[in-house]
PDB file of N, CA and C in Angstrom:
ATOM      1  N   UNK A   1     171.576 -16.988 -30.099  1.00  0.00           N
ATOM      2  CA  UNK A   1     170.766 -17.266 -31.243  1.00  0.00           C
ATOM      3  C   UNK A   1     171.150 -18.637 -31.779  1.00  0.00           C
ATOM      4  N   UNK A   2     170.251 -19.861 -31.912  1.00  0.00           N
ATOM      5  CA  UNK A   2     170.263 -21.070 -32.623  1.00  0.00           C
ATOM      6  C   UNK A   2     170.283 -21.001 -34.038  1.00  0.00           C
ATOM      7  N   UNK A   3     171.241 -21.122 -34.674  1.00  0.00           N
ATOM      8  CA  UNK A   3     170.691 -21.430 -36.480  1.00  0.00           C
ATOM      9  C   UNK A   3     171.002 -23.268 -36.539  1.00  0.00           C
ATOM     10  N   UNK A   4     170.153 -23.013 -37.621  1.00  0.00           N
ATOM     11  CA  UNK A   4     169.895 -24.315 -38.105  1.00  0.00           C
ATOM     12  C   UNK A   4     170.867 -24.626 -39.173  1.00  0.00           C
ATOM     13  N   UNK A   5     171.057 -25.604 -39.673  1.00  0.00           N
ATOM     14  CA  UNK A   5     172.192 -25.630 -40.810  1.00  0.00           C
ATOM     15  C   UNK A   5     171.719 -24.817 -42.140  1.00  0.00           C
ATOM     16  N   UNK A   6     170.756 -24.785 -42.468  1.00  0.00           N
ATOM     17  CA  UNK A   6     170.169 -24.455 -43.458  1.00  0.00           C
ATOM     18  C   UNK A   6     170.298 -22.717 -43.683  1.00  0.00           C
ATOM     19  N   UNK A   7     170.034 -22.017 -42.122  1.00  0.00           N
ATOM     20  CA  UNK A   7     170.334 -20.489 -42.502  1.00  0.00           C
ATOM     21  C   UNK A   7     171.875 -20.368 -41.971  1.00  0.00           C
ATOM     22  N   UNK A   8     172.548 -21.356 -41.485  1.00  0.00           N
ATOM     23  CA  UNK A   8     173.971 -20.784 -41.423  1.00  0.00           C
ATOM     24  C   UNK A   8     174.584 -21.076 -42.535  1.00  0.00           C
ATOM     25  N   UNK A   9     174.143 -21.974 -43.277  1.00  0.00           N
ATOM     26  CA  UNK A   9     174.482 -22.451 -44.784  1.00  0.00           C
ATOM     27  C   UNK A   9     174.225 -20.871 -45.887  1.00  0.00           C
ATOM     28  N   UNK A  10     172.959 -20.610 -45.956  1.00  0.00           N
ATOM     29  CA  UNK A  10     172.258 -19.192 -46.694  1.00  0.00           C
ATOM     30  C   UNK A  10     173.017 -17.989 -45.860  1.00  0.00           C
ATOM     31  N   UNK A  11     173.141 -17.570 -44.806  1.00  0.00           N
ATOM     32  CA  UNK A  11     174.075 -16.234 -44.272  1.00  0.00           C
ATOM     33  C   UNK A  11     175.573 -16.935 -44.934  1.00  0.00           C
ATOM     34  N   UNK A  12     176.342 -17.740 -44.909  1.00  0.00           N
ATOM     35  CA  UNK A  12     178.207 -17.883 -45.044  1.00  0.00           C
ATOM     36  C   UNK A  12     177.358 -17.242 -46.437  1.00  0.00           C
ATOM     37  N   UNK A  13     177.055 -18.018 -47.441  1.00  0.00           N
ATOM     38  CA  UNK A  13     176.944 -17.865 -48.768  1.00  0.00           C
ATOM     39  C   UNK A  13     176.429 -16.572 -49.223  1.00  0.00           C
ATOM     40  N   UNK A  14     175.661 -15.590 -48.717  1.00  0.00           N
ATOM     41  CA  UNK A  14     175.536 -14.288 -48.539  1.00  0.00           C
ATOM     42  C   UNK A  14     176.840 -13.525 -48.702  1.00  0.00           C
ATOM     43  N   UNK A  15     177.625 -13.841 -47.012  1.00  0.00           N
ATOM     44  CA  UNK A  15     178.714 -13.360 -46.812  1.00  0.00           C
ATOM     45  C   UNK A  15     179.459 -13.602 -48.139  1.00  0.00           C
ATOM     46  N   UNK A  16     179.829 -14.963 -48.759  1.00  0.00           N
ATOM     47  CA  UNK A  16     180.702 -15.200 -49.569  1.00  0.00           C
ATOM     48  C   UNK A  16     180.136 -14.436 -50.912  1.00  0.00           C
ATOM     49  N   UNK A  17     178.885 -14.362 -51.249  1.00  0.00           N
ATOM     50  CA  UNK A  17     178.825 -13.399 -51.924  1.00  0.00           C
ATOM     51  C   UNK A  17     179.008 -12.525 -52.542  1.00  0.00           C
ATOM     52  N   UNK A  18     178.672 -11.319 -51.145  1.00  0.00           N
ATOM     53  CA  UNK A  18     179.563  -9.939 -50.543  1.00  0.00           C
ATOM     54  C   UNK A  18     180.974  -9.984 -51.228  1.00  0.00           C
ATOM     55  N   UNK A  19     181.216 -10.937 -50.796  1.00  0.00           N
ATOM     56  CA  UNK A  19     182.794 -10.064 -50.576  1.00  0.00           C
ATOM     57  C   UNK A  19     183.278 -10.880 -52.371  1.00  0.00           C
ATOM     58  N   UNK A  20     182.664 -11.478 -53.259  1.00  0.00           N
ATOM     59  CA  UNK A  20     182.934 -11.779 -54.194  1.00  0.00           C
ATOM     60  C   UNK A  20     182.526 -11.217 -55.684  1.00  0.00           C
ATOM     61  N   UNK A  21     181.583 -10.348 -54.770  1.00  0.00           N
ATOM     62  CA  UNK A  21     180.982  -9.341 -55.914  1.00  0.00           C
ATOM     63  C   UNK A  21     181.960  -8.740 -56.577  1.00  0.00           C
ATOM     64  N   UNK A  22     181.281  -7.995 -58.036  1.00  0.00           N
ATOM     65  CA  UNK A  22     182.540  -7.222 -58.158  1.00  0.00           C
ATOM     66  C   UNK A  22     182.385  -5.556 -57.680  1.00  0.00           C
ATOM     67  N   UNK A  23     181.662  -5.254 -56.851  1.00  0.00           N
ATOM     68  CA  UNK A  23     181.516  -3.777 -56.339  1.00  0.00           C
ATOM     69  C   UNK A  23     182.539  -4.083 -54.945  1.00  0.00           C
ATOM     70  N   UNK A  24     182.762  -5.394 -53.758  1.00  0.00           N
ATOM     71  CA  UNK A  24     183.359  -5.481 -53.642  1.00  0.00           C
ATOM     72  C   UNK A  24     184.659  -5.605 -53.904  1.00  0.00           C
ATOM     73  N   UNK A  25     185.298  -6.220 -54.910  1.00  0.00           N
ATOM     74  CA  UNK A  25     186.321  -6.226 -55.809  1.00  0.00           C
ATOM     75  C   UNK A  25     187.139  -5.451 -55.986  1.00  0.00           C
ATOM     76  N   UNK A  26     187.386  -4.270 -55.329  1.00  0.00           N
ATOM     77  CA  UNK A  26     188.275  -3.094 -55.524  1.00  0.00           C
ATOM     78  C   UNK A  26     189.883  -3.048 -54.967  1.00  0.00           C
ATOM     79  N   UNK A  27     190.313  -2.194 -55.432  1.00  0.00           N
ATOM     80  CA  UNK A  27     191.686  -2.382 -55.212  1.00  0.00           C
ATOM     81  C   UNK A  27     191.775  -1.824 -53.660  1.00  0.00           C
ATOM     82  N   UNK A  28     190.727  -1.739 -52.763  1.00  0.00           N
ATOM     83  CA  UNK A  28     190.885  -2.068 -51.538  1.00  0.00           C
ATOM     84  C   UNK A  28     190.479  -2.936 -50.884  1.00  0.00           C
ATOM     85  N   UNK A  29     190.274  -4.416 -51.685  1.00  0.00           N
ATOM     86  CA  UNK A  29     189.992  -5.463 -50.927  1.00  0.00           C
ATOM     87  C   UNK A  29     191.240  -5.979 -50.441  1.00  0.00           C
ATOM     88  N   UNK A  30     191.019  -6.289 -49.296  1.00  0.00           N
ATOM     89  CA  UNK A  30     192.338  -7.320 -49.030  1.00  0.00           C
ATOM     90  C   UNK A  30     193.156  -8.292 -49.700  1.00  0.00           C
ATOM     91  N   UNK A  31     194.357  -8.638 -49.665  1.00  0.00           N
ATOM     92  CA  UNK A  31     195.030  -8.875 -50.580  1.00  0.00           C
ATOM     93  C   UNK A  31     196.318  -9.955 -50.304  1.00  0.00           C
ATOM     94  N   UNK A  32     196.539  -9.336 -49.028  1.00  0.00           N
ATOM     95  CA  UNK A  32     197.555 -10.240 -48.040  1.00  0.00           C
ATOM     96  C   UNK A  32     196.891 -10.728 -46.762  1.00  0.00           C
ATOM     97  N   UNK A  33     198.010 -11.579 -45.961  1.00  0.00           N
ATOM     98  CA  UNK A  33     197.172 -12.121 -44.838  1.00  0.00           C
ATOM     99  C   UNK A  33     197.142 -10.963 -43.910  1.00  0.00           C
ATOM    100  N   UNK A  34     198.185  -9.880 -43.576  1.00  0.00           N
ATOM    101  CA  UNK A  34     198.191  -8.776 -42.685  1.00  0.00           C
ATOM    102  C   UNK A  34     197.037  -8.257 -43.052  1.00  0.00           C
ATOM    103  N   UNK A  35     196.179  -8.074 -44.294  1.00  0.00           N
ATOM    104  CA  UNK A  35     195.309  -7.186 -44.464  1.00  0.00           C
ATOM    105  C   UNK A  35     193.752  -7.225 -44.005  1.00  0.00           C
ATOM    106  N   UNK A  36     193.979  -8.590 -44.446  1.00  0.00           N
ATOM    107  CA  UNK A  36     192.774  -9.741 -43.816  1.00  0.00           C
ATOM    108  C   UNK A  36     192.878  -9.734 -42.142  1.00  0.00           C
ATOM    109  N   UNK A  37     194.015  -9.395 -41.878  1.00  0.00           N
ATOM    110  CA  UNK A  37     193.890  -9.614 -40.234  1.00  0.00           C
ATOM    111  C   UNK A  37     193.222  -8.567 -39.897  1.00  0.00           C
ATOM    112  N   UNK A  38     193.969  -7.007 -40.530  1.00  0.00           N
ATOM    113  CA  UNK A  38     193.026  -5.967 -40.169  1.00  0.00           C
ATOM    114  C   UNK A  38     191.975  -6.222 -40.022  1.00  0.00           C
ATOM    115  N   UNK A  39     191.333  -6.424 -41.278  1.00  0.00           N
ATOM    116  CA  UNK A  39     189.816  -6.558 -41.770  1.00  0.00           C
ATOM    117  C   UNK A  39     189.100  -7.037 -40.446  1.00  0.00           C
ATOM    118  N   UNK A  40     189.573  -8.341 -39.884  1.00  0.00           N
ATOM    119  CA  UNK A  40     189.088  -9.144 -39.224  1.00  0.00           C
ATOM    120  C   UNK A  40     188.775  -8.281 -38.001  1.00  0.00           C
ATOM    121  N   UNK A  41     190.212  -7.814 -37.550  1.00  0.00           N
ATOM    122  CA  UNK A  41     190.140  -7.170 -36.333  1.00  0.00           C
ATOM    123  C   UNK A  41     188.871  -6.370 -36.557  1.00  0.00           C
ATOM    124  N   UNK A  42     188.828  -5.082 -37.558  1.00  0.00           N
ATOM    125  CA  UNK A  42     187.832  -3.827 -37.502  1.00  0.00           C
ATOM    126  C   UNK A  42     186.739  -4.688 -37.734  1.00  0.00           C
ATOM    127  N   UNK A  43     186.189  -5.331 -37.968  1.00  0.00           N
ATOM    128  CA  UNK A  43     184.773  -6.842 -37.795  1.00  0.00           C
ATOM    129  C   UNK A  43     184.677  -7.057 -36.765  1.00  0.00           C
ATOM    130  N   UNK A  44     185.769  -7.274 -35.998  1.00  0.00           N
ATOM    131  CA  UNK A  44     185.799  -7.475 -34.157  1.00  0.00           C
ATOM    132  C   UNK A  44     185.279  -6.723 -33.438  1.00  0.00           C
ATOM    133  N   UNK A  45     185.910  -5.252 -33.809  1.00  0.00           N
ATOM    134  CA  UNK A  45     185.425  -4.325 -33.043  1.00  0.00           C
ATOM    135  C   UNK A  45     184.051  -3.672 -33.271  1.00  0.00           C
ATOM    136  N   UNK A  46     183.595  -4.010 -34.186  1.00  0.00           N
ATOM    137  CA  UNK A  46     182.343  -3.483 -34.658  1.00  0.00           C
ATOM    138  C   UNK A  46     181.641  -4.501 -33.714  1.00  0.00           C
ATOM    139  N   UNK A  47     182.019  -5.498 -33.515  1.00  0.00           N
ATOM    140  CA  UNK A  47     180.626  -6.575 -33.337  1.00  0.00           C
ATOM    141  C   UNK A  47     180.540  -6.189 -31.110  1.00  0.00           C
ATOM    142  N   UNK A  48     181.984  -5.656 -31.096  1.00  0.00           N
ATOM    143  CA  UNK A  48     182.092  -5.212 -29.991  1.00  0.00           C
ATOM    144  C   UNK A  48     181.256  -4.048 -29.410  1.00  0.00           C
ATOM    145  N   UNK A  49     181.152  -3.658 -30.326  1.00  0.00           N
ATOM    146  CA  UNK A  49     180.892  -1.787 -30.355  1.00  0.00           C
ATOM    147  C   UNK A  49     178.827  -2.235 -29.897  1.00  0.00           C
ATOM    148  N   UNK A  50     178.925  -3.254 -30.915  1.00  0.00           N
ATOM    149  CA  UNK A  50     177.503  -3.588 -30.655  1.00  0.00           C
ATOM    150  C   UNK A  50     177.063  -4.547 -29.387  1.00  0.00           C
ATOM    151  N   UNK A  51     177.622  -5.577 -28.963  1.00  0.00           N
ATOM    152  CA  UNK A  51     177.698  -5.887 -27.710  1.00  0.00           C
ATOM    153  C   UNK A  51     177.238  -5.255 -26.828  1.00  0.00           C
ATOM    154  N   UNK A  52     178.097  -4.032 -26.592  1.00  0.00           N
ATOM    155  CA  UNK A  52     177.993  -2.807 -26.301  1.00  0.00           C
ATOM    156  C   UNK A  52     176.615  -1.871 -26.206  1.00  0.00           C
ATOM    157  N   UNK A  53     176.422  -1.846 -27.209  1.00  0.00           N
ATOM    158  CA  UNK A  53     174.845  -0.973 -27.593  1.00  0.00           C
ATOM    159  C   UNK A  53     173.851  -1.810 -26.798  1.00  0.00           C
ATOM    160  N   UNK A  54     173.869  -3.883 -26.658  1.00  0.00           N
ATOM    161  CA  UNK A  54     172.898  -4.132 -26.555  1.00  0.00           C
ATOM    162  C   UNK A  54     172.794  -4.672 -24.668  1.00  0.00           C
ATOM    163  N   UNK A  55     173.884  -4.720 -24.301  1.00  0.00           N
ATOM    164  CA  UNK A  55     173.917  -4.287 -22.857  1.00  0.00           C
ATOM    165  C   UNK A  55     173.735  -2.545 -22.518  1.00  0.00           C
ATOM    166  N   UNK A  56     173.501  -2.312 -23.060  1.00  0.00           N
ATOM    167  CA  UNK A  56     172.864  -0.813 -22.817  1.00  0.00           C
ATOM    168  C   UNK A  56     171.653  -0.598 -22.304  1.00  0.00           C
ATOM    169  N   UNK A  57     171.133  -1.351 -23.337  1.00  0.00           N
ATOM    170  CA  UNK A  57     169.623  -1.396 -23.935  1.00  0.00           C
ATOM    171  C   UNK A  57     169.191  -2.244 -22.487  1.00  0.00           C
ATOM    172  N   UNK A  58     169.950  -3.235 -22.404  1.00  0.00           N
ATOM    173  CA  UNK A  58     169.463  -4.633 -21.167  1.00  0.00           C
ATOM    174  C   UNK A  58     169.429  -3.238 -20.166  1.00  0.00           C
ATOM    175  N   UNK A  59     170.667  -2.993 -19.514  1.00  0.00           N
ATOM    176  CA  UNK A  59     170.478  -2.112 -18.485  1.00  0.00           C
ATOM    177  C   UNK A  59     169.525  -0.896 -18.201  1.00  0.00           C
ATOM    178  N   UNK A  60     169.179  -0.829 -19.283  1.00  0.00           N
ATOM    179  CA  UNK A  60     168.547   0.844 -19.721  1.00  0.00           C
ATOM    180  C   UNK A  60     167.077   0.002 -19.164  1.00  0.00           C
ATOM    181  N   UNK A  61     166.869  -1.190 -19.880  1.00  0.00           N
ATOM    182  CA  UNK A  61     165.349  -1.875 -19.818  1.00  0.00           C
ATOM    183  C   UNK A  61     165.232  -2.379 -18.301  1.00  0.00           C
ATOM    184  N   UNK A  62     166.036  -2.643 -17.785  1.00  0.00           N
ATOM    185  CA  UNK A  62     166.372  -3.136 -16.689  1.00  0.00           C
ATOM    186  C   UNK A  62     165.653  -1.458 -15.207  1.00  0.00           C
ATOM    187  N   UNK A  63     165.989  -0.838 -15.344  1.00  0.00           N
ATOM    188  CA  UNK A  63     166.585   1.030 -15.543  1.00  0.00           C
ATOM    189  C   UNK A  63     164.574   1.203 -15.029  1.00  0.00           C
ATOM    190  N   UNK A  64     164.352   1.001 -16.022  1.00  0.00           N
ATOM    191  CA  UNK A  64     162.856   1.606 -16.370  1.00  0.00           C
ATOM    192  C   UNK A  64     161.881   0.610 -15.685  1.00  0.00           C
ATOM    193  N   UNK A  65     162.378  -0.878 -15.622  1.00  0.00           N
ATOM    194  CA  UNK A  65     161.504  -1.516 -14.915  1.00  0.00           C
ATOM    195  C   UNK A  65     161.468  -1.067 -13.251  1.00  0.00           C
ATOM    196  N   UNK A  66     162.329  -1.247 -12.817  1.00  0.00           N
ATOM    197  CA  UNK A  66     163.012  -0.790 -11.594  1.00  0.00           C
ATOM    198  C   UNK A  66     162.052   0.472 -11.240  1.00  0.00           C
ATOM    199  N   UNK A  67     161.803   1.406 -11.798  1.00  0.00           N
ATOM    200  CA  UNK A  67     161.509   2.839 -11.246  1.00  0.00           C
ATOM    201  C   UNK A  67     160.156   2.920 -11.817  1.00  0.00           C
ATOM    202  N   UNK A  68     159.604   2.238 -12.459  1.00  0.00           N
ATOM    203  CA  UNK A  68     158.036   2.068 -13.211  1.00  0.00           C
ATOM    204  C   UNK A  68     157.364   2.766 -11.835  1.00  0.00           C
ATOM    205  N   UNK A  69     157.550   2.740 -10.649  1.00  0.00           N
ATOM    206  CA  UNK A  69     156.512   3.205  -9.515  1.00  0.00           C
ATOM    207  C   UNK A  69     156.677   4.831  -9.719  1.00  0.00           C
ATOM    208  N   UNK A  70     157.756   5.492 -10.146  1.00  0.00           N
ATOM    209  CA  UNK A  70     157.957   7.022 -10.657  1.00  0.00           C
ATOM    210  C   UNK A  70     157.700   7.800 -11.749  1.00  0.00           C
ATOM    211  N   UNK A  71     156.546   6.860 -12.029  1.00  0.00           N
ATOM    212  CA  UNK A  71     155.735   7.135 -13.258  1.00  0.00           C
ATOM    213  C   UNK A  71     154.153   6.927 -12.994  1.00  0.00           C
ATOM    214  N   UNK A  72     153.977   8.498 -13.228  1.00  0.00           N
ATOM    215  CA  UNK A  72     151.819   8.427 -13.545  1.00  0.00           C
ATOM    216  C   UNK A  72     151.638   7.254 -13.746  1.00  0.00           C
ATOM    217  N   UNK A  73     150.645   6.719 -12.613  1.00  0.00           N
ATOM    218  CA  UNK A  73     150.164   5.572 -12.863  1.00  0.00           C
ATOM    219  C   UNK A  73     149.253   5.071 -14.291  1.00  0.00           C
ATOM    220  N   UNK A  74     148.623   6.941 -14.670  1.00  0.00           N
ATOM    221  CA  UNK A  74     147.683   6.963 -16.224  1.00  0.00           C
ATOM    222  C   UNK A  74     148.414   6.824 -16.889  1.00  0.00           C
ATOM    223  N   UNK A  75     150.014   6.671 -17.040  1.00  0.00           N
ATOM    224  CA  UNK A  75     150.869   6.404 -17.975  1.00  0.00           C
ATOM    225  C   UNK A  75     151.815   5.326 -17.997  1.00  0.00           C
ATOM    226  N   UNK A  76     151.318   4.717 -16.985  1.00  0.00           N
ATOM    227  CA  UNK A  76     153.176   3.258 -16.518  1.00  0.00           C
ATOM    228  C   UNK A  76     152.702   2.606 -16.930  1.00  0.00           C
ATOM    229  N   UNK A  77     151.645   2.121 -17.895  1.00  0.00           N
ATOM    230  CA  UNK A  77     152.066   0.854 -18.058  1.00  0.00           C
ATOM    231  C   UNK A  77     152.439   0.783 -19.515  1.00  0.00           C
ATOM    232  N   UNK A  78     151.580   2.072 -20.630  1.00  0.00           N
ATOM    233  CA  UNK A  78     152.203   2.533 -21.747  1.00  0.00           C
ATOM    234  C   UNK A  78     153.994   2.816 -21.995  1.00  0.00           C
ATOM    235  N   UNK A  79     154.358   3.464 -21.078  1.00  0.00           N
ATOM    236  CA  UNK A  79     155.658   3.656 -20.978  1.00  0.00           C
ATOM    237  C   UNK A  79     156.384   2.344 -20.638  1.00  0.00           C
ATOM    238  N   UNK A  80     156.227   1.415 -19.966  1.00  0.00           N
ATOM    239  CA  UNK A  80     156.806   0.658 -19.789  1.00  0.00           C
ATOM    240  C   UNK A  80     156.832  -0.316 -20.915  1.00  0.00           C
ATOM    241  N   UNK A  81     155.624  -0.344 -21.882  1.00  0.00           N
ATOM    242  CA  UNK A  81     155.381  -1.185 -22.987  1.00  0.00           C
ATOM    243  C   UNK A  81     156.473  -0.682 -23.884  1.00  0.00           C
ATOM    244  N   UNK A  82     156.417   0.520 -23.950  1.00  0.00           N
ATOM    245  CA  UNK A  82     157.108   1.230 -25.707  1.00  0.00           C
ATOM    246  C   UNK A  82     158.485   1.304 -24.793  1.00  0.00           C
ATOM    247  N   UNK A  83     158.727   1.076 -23.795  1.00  0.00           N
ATOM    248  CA  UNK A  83     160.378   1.219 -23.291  1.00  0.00           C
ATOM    249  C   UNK A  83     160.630  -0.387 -23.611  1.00  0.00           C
ATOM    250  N   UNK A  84     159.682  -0.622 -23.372  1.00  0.00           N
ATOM    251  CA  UNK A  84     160.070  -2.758 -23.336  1.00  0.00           C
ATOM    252  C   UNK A  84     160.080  -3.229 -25.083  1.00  0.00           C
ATOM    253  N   UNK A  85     159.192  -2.446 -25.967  1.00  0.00           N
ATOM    254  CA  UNK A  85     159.324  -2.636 -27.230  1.00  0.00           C
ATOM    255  C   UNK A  85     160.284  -1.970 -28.474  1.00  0.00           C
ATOM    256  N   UNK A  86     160.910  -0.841 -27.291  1.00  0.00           N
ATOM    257  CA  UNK A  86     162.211   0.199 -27.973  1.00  0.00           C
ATOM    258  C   UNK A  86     163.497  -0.908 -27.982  1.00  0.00           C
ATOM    259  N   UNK A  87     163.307  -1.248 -26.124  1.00  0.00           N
ATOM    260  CA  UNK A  87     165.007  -1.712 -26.387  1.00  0.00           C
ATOM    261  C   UNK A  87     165.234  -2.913 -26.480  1.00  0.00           C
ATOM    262  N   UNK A  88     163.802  -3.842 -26.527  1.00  0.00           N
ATOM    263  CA  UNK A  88     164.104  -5.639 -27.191  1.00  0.00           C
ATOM    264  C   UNK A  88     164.704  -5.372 -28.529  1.00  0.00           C
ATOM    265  N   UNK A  89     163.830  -4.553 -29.254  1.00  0.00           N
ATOM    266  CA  UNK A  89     164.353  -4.442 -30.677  1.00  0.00           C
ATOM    267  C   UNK A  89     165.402  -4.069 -31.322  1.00  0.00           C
ATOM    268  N   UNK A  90     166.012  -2.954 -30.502  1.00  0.00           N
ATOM    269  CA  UNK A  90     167.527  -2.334 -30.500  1.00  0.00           C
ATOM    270  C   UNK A  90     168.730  -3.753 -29.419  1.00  0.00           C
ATOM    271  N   UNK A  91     168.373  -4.604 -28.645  1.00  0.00           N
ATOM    272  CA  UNK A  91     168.997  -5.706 -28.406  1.00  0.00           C
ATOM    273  C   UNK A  91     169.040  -6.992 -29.355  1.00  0.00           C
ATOM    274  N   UNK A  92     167.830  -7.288 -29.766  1.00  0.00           N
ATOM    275  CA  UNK A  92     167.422  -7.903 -30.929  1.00  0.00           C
ATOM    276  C   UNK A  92     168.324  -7.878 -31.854  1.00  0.00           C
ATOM    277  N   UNK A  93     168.472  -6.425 -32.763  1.00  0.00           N
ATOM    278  CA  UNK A  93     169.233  -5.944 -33.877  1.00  0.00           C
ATOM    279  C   UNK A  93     170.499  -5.706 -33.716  1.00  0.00           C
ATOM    280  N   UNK A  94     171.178  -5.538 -32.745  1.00  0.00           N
ATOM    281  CA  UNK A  94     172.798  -5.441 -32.091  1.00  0.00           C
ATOM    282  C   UNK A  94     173.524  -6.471 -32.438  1.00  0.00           C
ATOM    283  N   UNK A  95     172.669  -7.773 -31.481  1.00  0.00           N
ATOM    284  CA  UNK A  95     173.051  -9.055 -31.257  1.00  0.00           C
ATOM    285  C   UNK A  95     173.155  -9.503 -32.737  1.00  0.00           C
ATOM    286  N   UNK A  96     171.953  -9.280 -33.428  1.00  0.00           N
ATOM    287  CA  UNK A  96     172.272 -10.262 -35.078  1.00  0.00           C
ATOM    288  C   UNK A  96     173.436  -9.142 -35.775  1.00  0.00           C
ATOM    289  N   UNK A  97     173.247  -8.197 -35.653  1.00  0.00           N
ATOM    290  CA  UNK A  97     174.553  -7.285 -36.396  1.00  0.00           C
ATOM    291  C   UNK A  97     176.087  -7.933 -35.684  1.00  0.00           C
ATOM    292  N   UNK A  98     176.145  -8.206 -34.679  1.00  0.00           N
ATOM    293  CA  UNK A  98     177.251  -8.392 -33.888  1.00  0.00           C
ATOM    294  C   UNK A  98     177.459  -9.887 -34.122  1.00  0.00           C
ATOM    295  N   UNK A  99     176.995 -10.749 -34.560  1.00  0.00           N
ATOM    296  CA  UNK A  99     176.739 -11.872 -35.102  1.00  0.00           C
ATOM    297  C   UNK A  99     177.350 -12.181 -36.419  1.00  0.00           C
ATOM    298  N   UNK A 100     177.023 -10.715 -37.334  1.00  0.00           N
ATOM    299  CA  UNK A 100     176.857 -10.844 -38.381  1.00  0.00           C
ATOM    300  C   UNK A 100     178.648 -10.570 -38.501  1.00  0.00           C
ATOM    301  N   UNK A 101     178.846  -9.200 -37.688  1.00  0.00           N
ATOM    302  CA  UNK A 101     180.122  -9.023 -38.256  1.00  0.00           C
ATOM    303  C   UNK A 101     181.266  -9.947 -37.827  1.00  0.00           C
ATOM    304  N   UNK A 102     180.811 -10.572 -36.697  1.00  0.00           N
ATOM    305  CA  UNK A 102     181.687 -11.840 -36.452  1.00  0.00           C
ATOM    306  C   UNK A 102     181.949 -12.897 -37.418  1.00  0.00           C
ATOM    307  N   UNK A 103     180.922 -12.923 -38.231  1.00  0.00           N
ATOM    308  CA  UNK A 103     180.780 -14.321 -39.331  1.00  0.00           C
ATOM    309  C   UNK A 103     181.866 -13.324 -40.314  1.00  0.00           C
ATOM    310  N   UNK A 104     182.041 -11.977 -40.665  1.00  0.00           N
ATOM    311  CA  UNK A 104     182.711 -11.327 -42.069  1.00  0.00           C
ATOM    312  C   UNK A 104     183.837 -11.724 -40.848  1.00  0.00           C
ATOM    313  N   UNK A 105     184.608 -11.361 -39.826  1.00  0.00           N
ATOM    314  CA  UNK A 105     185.399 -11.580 -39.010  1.00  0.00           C
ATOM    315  C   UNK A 105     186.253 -13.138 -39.629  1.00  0.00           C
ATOM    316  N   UNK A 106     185.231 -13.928 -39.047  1.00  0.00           N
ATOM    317  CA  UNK A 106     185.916 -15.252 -38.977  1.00  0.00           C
ATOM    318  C   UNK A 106     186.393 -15.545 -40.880  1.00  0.00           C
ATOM    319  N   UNK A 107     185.431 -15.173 -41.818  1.00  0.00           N
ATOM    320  CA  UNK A 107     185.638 -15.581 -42.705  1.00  0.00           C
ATOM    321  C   UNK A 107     187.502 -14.914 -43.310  1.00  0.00           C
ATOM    322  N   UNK A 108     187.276 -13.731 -42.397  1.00  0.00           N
ATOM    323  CA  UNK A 108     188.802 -12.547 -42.628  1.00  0.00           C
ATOM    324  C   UNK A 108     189.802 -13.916 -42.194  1.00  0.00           C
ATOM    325  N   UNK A 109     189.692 -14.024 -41.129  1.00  0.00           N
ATOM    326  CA  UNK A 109     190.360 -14.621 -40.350  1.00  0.00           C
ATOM    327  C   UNK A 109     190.838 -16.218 -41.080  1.00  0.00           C
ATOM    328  N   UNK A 110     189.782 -16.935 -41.850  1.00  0.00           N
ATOM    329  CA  UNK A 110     190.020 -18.091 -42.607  1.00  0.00           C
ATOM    330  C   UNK A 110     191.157 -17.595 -44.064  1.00  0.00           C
ATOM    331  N   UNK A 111     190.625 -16.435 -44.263  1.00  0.00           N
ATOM    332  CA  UNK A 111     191.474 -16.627 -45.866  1.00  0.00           C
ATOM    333  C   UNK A 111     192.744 -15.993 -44.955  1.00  0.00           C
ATOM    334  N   UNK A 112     193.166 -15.046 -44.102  1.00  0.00           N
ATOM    335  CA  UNK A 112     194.288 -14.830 -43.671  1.00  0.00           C
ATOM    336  C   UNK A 112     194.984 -16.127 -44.014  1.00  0.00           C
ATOM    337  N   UNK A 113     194.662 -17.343 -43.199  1.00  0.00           N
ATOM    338  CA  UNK A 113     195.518 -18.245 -42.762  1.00  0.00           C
ATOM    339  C   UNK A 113     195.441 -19.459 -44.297  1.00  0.00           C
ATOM    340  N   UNK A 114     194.329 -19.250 -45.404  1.00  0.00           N
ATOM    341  CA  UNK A 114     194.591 -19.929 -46.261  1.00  0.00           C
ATOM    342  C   UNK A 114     195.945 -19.251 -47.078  1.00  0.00           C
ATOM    343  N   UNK A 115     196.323 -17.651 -46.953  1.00  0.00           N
ATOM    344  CA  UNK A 115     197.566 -17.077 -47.699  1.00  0.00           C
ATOM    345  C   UNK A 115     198.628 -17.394 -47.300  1.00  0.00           C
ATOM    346  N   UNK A 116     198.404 -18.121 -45.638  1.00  0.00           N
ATOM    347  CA  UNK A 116     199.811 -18.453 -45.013  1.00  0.00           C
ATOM    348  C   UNK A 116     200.238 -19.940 -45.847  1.00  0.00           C
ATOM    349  N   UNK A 117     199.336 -20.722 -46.318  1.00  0.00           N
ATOM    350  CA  UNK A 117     199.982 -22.122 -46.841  1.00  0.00           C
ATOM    351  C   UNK A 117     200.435 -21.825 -48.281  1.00  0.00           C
TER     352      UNK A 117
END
């Protein structure tokens, strides 16, 4: 995915937001740099987890093209549409979630190392 300066400028400031609110604000926000590392890590793995989901989806789409000849011909090309419009969208939405939690990630990862100075 390409951003432009302008929406990577509007998503950080989102993010910074988030985490500046005061519903965020709780006495389980992070606090030290170990905590922030957590944070970062479980951001990691989420964005992993989704990675995950959206090579699924590739293979799965991949899956259905492949075998389209094992399908009623009164029905392959419908099926192949709503299989092709199920899992762009579930790859689509992975990738920007997995994106997304990388950006709360890195930002973990920046204040960690601003507590170290």
């Amino acid at each position: 995915m390409v951003l432009n300066r302008s929406t990577r400028r509007v998503r950080w400031l989102l993010i910074a937001g988030l985490l500046l609110s005061p519903a965020f604000a709780s006495a389980d926000a992070p606090q030290t740099k170990e905590q922030h590392i957590a944070v970062a890590e479980k951001y990691e793995k989420m964005a992993a987890d989704q990675d995950a989901v959206a090579q699924e989806h590739v293979a799965m789409l991949k899956e259905y093209k492949a075998n389209a000849h094992r399908y009623p011909k009164q029905v392959r090309e419908k099926w192949i549409a709503d299989m092709r419009r199920h899992c762009n969208a579930i790859i689509r939405d992975a990738k920007k979630l997995a994106a997304d939690y990388r950006a709360v990630a890195k930002w973990h990862r920046i204040a960690a190392e601003q507590l170290e100075e």
